[in-house]
Protein backbone atom coordinates (compact mmCIF):
# COMPACT_ATOMS: atom_id res chain seq x y z
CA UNK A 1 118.62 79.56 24.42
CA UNK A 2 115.74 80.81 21.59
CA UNK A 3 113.43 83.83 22.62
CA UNK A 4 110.50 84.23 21.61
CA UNK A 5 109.07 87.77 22.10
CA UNK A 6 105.29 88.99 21.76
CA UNK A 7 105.11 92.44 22.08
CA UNK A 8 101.48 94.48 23.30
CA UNK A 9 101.00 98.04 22.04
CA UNK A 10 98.31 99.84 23.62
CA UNK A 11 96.88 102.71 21.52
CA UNK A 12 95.46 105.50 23.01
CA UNK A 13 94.53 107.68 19.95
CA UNK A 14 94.41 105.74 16.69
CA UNK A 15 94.40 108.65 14.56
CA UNK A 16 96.84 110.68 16.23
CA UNK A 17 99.56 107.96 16.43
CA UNK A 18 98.55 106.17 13.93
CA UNK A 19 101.16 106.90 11.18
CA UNK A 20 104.11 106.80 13.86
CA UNK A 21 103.16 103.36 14.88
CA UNK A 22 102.93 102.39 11.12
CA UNK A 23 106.31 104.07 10.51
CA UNK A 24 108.15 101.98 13.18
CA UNK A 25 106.10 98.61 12.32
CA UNK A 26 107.39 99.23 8.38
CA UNK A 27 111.45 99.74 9.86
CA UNK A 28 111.46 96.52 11.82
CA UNK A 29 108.83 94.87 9.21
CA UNK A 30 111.26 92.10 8.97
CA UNK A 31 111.28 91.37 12.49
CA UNK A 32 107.14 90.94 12.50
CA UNK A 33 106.26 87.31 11.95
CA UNK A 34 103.02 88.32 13.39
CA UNK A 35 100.72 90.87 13.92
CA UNK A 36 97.06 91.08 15.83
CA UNK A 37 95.45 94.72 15.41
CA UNK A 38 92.30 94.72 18.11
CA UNK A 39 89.89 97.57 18.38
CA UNK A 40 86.20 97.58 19.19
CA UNK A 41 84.15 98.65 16.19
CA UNK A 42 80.77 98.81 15.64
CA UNK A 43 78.14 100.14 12.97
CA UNK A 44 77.59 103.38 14.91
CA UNK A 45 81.62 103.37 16.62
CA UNK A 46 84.86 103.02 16.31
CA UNK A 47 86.90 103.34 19.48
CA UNK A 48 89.72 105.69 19.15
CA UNK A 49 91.63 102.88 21.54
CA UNK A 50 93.54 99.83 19.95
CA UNK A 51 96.02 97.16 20.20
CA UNK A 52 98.38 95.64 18.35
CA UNK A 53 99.69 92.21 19.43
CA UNK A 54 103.45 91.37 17.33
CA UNK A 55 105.13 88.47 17.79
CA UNK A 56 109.18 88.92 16.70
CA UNK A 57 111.18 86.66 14.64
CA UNK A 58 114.81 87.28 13.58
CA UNK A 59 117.95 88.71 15.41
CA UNK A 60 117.09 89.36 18.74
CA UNK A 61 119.64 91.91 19.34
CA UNK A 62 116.68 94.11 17.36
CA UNK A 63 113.66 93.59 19.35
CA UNK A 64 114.40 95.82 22.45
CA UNK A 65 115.28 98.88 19.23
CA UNK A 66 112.01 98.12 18.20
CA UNK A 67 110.46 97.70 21.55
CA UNK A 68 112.50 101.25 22.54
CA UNK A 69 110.99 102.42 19.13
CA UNK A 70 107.60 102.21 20.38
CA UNK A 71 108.21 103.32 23.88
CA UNK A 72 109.80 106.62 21.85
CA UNK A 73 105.41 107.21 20.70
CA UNK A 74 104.03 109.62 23.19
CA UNK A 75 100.44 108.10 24.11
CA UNK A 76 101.69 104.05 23.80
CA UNK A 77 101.86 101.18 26.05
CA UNK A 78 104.18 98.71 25.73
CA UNK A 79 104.20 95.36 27.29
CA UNK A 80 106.20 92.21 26.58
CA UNK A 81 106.12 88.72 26.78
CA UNK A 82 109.15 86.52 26.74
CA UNK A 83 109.15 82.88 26.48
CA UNK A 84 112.31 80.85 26.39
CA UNK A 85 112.96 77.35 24.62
């Protein structure tokens, strides 16, 4: 049976974990098909909050090690979404 995972990454502090989110996204870049990066920006703001919506492709047996990778970032939240076909 096929998985397919979306993963939700809550950012608390965009500059603080910035580069250790971008370091795990660029080790498991080849299990990103897709990825969403939400914050709320305006003209006179930019929230410090964000998330990143990633939906996996490739050998399953890696998206819990990068789901764990995440989980690993002091100030994240990580949710998932599995569907099955």
């Amino acid at each position: 049976m096929k998985e397919l995972w979306i993963l939700g990454v809550q950012i608390t502090d965009r500059v603080k974990e910035a580069s250790l989110v971008q370091d795990v996204m660029t080790k498991y870049g080849c299990t990103i098909k897709t990825r969403l990066g939400l914050h709320e920006v305006r003209e006179d703001f930019c929230s410090p909050n964000g998330l990143i919506l990633l939906e996996l492709t490739g050998n399953p047996s890696e998206f819990p090690k990068l789901e764990n990778a995440f989980l690993a970032i002091p100030g994240l939240q990580v949710r998932k979404m599995i569907f099955t076909e």
